[in-house]
Protein backbone atom coordinates (compact mmCIF):
# COMPACT_ATOMS: atom_id res chain seq x y z
CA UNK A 1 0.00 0.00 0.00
CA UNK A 2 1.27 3.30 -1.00
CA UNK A 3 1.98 5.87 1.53
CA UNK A 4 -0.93 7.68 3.89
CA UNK A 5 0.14 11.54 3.99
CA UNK A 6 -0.56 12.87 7.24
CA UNK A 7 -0.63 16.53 7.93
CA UNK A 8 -1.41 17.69 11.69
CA UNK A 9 -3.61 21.05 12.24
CA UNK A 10 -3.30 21.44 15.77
CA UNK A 11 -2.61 24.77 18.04
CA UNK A 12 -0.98 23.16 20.75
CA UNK A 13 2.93 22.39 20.01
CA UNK A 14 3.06 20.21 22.36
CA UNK A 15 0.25 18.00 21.68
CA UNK A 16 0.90 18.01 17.84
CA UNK A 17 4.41 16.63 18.45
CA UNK A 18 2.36 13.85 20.68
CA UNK A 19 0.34 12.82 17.83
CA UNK A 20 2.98 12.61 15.29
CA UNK A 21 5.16 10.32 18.03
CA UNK A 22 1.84 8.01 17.72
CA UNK A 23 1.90 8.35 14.21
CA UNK A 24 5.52 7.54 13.92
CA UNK A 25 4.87 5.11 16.09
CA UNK A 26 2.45 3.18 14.27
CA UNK A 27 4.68 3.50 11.02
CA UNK A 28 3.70 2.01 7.92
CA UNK A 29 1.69 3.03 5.35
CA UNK A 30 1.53 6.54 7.79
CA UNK A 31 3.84 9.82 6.98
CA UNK A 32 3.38 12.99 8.88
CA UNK A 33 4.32 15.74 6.06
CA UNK A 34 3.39 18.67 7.98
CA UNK A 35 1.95 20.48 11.04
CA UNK A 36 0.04 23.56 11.23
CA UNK A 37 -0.80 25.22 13.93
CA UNK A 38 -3.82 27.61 12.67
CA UNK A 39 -6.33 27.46 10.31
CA UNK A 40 -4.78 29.85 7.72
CA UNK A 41 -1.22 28.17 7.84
CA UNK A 42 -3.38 25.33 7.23
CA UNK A 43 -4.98 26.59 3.75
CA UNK A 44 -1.72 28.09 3.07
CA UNK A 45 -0.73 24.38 2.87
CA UNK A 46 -3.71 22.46 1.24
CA UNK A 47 -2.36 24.98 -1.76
CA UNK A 48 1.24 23.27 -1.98
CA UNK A 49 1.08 20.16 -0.47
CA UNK A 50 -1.85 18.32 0.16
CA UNK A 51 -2.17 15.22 2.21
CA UNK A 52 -4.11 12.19 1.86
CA UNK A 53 -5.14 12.47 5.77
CA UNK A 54 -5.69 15.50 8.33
CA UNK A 55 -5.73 14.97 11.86
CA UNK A 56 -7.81 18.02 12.68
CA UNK A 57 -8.06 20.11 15.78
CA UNK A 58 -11.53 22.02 16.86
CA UNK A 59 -9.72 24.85 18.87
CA UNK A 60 -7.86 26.72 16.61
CA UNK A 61 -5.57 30.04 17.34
CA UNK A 62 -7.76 33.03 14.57
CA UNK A 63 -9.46 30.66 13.62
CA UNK A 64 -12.11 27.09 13.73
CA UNK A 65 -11.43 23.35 13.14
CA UNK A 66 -15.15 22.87 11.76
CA UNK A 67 -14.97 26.25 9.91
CA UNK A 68 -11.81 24.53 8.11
CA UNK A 69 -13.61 21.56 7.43
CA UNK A 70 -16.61 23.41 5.48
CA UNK A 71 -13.70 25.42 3.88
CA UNK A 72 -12.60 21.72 3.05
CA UNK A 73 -15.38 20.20 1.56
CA UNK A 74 -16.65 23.50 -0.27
CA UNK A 75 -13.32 23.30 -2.14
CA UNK A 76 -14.04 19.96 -2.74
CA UNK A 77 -9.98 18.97 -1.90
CA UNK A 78 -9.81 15.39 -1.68
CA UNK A 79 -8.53 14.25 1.72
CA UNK A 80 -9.97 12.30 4.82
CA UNK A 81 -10.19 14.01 8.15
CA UNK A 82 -10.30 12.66 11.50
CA UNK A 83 -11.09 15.48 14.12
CA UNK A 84 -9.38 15.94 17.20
CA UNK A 85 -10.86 17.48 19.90
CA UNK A 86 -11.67 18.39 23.99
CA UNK A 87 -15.81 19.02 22.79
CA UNK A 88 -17.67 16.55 23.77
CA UNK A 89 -20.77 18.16 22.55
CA UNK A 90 -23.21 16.01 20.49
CA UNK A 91 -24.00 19.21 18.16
CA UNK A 92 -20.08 19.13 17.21
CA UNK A 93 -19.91 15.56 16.99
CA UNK A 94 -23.08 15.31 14.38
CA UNK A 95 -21.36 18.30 12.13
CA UNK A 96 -18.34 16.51 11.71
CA UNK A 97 -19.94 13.80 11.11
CA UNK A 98 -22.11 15.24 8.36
CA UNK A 99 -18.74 17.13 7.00
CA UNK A 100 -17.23 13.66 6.35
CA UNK A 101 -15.19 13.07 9.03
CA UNK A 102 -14.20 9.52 9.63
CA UNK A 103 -13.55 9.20 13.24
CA UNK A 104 -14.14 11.69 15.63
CA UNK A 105 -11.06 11.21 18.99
CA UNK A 106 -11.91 13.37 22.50
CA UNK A 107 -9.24 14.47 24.24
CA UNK A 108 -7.51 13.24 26.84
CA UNK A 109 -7.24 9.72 24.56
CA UNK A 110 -4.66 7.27 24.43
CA UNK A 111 -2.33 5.75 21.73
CA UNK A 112 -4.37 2.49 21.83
CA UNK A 113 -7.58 4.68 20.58
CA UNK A 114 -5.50 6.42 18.61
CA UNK A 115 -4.09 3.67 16.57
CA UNK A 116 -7.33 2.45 16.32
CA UNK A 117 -8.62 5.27 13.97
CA UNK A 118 -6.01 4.88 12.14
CA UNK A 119 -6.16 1.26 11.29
CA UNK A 120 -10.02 1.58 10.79
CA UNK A 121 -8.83 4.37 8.00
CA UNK A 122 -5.96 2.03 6.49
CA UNK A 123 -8.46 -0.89 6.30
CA UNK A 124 -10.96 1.34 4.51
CA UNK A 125 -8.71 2.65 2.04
CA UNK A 126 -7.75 -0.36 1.26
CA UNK A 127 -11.62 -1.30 0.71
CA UNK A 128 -12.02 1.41 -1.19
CA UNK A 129 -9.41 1.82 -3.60
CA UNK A 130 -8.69 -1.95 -4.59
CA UNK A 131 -12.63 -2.95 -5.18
CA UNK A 132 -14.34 -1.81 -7.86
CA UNK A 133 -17.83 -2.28 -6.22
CA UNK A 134 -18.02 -2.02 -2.65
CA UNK A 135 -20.72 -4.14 -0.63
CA UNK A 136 -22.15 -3.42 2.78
CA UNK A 137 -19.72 -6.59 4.67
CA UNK A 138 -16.59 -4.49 3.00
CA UNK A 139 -17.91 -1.62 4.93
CA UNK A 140 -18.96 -2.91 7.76
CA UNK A 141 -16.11 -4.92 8.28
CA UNK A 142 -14.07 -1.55 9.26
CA UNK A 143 -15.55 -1.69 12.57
CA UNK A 144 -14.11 -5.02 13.09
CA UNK A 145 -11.28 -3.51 15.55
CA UNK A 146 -14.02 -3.26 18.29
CA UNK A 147 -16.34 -5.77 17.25
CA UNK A 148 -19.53 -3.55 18.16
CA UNK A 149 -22.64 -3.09 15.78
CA UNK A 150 -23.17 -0.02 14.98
CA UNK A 151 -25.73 -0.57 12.94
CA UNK A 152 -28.75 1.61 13.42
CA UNK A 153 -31.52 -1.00 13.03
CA UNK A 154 -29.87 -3.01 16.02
CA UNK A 155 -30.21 -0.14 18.39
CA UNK A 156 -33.43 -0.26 20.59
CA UNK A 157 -35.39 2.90 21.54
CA UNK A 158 -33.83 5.47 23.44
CA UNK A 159 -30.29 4.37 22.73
CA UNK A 160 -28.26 6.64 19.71
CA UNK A 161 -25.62 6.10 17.73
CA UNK A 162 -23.38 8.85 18.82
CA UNK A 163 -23.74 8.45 22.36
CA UNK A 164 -23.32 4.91 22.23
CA UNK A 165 -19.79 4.99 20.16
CA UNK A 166 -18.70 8.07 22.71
CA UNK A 167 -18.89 5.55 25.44
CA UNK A 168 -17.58 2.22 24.22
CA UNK A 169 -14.31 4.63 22.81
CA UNK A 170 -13.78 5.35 26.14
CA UNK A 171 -14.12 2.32 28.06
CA UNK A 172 -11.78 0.69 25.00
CA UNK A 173 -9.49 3.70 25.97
CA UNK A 174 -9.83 2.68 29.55
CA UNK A 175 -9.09 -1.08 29.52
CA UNK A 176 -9.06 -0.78 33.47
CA UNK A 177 -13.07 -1.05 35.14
CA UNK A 178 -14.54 2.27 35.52
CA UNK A 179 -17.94 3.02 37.67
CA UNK A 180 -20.71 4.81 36.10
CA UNK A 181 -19.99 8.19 38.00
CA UNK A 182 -15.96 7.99 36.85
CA UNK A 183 -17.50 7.33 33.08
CA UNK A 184 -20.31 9.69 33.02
CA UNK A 185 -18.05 12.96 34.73
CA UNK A 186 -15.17 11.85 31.98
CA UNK A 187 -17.52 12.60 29.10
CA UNK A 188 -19.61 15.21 30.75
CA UNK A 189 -23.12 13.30 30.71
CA UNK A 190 -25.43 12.44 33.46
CA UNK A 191 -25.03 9.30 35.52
CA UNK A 192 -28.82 7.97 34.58
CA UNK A 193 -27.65 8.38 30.77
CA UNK A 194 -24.38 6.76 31.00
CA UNK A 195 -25.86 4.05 33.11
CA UNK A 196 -28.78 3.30 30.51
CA UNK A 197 -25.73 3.20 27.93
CA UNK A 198 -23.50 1.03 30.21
CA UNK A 199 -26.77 -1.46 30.90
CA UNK A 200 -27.50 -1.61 27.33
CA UNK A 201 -23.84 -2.60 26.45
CA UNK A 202 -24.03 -5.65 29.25
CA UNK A 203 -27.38 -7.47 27.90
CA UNK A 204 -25.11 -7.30 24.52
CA UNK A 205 -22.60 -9.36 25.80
CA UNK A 206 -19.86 -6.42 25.00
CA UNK A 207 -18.98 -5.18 28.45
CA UNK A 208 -18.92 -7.07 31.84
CA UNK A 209 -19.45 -6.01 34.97
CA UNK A 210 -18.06 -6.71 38.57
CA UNK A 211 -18.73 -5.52 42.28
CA UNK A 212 -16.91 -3.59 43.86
CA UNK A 213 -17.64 -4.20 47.56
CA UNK A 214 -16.53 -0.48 50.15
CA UNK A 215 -18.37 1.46 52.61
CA UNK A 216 -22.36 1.34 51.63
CA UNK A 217 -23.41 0.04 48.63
CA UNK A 218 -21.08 -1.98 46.19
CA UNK A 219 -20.37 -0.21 43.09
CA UNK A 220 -20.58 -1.64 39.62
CA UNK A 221 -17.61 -1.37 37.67
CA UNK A 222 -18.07 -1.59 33.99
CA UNK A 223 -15.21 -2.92 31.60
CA UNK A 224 -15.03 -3.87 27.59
CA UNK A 225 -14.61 -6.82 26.38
């Protein structure tokens, strides 16, 4: 497989240089040509040397990660972005989604989820550009890494799409058992949502849970599989 040209657009130095170490660090097919740390160094680059991938930040220095992205699309450049971000929103989440994103990482996140995006990408690529006609088990297949359905239609009443990937990111970020109140203050929801989420993911057979037995009640701590 030919090369994956990775260009970062990210305003903190620090944290860009974090995310190409993972990059580097997962290696092949992966290159990091470039970092930018605003949106108009960013378009400045798109012009000269455009990259098959953009690891995208939403907090931008003068400037907007999602405004980019429209900027993106309206120019019709052909690249893949996955966004990088500290919203945790839904409203964000659904734009990027609808702006093409392909993965969508909330900071603080590890290399583990980080690798993962990028190895869903790799495996879709390769989907994409070596079959002529693509059927749904070719797509579906890039979800494979977590062995989840994300299938709407399997989803019962109640329980969304978004929400439902937001969580099982984190516990797979998290391999260590986490209690509803740790999960649901990480990613800013309430307790009663995160714990219809976490219940939901149990009856599925994806995540297990164990007492924890202290002072008062024992706590359930939830883990992936």
């Amino acid at each position: 497989m030919k090369k994956i040209r990775v260009l970062i657009i990210e305003d903190d130095p620090m944290v860009a240089e974090f995310n190409k170490s993972y990059v580097e660090q997962i290696g092949h097919p992966f290159k990091v040509v470039g970092t930018c740390f605003t949106e108009a160094q960013a378009l400045e680059t798109l012009k000269t040397n455009m990259p098959d991938l953009i690891l995208l930040d939403v907090f931008l220095p003068n400037g907007n990660g999602m405004h980019l992205l429209k900027t993106i699309r309206d120019n019709n450049f052909l690249l893949d972005v996955i966004l990088i971000t500290a919203a945790k929103d839904s409203v964000t989440v659904q734009e990027a989604l609808r702006y093409g994103a392909v993965d969508f990482l909330i900071k603080p996140f590890g290399f583990k989820r980080f690798k993962q995006a990028l190895l869903n990408y790799v495996h879709l690529k390769k989907v994409i550009d070596t079959e002529q006609e693509i059927n749904q088990a070719d797509l579906d297949s890039r979800f494979d890494f977590l062995e989840i359905d994300y299938t709407t239609s399997s989803l019962p009443k109640g329980v969304h799409l978004l929400t439902l990937k937001l969580i099982t990111d984190y516990l797979y970020d998290h391999p260590n058992p986490k209690s509803c109140h740790e999960i649901a203050a990480d990613l800013s929801m309430s307790r009663i949502t995160a714990w219809k989420y976490l219940e939901h993911l149990v009856k599925q057979g994806q995540v297990t849970v164990s007492l924890e037995y202290k002072v008062g009640r024992p706590t359930k701590l939830y883990k992936l599989k």
